[in-house]
Protein backbone atom coordinates (compact mmCIF):
# COMPACT_ATOMS: atom_id res chain seq x y z
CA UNK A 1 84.63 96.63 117.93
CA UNK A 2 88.11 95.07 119.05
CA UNK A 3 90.79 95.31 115.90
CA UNK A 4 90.99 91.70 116.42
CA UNK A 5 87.44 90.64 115.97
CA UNK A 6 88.41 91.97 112.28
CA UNK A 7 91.50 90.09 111.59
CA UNK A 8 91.13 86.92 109.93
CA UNK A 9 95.06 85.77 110.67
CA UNK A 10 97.08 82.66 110.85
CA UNK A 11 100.76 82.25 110.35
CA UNK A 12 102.46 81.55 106.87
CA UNK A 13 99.53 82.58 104.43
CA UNK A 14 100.05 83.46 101.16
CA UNK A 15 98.15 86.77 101.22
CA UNK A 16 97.13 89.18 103.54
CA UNK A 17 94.75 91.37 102.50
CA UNK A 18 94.95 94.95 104.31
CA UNK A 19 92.31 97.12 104.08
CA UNK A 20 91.86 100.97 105.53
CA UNK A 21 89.77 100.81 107.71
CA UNK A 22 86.29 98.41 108.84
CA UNK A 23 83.22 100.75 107.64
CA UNK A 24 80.22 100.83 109.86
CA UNK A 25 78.72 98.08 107.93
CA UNK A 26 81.36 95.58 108.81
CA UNK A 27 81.27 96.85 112.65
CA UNK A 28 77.27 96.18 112.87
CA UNK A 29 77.98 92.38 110.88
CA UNK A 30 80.70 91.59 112.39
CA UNK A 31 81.99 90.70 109.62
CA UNK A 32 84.86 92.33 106.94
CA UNK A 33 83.71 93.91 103.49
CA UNK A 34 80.03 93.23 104.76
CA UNK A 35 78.79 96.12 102.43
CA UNK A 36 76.23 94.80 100.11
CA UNK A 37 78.52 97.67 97.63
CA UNK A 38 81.76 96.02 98.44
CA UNK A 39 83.20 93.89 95.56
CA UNK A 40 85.89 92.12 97.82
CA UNK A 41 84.39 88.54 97.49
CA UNK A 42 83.37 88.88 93.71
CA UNK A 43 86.83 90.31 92.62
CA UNK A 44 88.61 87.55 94.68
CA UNK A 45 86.70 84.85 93.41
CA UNK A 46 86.70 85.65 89.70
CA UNK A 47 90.66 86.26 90.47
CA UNK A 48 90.91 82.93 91.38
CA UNK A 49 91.98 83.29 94.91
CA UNK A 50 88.80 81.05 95.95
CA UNK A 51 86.72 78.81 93.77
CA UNK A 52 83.60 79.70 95.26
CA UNK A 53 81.91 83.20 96.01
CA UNK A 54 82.59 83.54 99.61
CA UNK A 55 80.06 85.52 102.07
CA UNK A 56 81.10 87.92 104.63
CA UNK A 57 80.22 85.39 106.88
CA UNK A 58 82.16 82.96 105.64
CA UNK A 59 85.33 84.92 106.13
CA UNK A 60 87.20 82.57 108.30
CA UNK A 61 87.22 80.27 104.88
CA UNK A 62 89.63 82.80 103.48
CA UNK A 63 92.43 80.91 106.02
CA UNK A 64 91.39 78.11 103.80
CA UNK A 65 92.56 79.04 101.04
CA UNK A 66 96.01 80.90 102.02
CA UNK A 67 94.50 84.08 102.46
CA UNK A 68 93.78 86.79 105.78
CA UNK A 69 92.31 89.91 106.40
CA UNK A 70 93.33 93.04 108.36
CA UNK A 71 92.78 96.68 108.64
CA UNK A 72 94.97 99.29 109.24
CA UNK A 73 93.36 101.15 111.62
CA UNK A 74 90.88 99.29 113.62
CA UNK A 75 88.29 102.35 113.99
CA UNK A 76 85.19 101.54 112.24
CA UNK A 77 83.60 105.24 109.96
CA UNK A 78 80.76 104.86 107.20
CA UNK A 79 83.81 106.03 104.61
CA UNK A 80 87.77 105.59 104.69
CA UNK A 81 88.06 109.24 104.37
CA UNK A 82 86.69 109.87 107.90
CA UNK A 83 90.30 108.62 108.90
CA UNK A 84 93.27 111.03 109.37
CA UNK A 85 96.37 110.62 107.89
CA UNK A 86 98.04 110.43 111.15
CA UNK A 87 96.08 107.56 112.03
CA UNK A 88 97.77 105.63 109.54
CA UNK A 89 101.34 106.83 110.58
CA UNK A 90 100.45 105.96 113.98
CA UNK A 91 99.02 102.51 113.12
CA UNK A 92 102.29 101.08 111.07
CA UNK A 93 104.28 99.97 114.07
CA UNK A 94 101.45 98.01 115.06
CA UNK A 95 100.69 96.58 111.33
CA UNK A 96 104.45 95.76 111.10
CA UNK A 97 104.75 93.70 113.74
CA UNK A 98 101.44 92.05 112.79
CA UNK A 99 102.76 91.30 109.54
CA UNK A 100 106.18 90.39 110.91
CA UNK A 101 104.55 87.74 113.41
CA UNK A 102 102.66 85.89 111.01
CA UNK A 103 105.08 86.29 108.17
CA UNK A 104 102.98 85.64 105.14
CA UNK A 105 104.65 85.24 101.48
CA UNK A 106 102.72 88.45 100.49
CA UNK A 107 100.69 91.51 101.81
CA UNK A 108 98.35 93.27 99.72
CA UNK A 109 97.26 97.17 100.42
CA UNK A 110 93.52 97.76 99.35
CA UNK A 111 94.42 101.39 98.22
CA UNK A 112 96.83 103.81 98.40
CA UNK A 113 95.92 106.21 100.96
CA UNK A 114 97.06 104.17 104.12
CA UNK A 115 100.27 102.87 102.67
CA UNK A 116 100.91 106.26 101.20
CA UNK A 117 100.36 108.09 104.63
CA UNK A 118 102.75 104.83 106.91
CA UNK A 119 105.41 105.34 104.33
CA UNK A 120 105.24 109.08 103.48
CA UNK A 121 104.93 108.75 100.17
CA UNK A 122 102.81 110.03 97.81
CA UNK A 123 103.78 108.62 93.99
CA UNK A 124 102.74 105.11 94.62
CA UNK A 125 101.59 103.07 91.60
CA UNK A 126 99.67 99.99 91.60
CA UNK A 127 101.48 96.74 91.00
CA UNK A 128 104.69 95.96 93.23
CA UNK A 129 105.64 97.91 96.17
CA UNK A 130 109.25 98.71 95.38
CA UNK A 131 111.14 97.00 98.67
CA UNK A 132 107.77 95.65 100.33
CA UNK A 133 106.83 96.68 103.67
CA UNK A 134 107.76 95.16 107.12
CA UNK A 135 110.10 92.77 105.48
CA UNK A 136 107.44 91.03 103.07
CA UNK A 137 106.89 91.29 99.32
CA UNK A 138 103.73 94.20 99.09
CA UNK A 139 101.48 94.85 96.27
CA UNK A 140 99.20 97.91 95.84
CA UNK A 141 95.92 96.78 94.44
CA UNK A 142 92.30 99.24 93.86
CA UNK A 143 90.08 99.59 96.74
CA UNK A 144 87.35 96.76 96.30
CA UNK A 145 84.75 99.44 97.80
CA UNK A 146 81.57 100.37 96.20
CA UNK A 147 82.09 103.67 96.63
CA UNK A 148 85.86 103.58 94.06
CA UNK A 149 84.54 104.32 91.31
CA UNK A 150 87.37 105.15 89.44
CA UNK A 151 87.62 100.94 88.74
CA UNK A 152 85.02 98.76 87.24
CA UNK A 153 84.68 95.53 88.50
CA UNK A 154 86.49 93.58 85.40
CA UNK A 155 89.19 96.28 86.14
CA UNK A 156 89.23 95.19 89.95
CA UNK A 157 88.78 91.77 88.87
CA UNK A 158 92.35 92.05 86.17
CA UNK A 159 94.44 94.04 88.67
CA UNK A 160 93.89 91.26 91.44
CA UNK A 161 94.73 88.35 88.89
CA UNK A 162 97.85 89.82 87.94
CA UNK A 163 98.72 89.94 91.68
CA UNK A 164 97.33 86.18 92.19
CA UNK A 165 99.53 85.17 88.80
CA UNK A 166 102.63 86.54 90.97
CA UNK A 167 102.24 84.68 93.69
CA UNK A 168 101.40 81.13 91.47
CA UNK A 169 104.76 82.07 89.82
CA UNK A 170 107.04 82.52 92.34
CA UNK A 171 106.29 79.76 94.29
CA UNK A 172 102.60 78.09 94.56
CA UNK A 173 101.67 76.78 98.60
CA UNK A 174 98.17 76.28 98.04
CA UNK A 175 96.48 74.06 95.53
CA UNK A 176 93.71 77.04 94.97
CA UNK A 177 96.81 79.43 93.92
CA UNK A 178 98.13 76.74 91.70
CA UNK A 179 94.98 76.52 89.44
């Protein structure tokens, strides 16, 4: 499956989502965070970022609502561990310029392990990415994956509102953010 068949892009959004990698799931659908596991669409919703529980097949909507979708590395696997960290080192020039050409206010990093690897740096915290990355504000929020345990939903579901009341507060563009 093409990279691009995964992005869900358009210029000036609010937030773009970045996740590792598509899983197998998502290259059989067609479709990003397809995984009947994945808890991308609840913890967005219950964040606030859309008022309804989007599908996987409703992805496009996202656009709708300020909001895009892209992976890192384009390579579906059945986990994100299947991917070497030189894969994400060798994926960043590409990401950058993604994120440079459709400039949006904010880019969000589903995990640490990709952002970790592209910046060669291992002590990352969630929250804020100290100096952002390609020239755009960055925040590190938990995997939304089924198999990340290590964060409950309500815990997914807190960590991506505290992102979503950043964005409101610095300067709402969407009427959804502004809620």
């Amino acid at each position: 499956m093409d990279t691009y068949e995964l992005d869900i892009l358009g210029e000036g959004l609010d937030v773009i989502f970045c996740g590792l990698n598509p899983g197998m799931s998502c290259a059989a659908a067609g479709h990003c965070f397809s995984n009947r596991s994945n808890r991308f669409w609840t913890a967005l919703h219950l964040a606030g970022f859309t008022d309804v529980r989007l599908r996987p097949d409703e992805e496009r909507r996202l656009l709708d609502y300020g909001c895009g979708i892209t992976p890192v590395v384009g390579r579906p696997t059945r986990r994100a561990d299947e991917v070497s960290l030189r894969e994400f080192e060798e994926a960043r020039p590409g990401l950058e310029a993604k994120i440079r050409h459709y400039a949006p206010r904010s880019i969000a990093f589903l995990g640490k392990r990709a952002l970790s690897a592209m910046i060669g740096r291992s002590d990352l915290e969630w929250g804020p990415l100290a100096g952002g990355f390609a020239g755009t504000p960055a925040w590190i929020l938990p995997n939304p994956s089924g198999l990340n345990r290590s964060f409950t939903l309500d815990a997914l579901v807190a960590a991506y509102r505290e992102f979503r009341g950043t964005l409101v507060a610095e300067a709402p563009a969407r009427a959804v953010l502004s809620m």
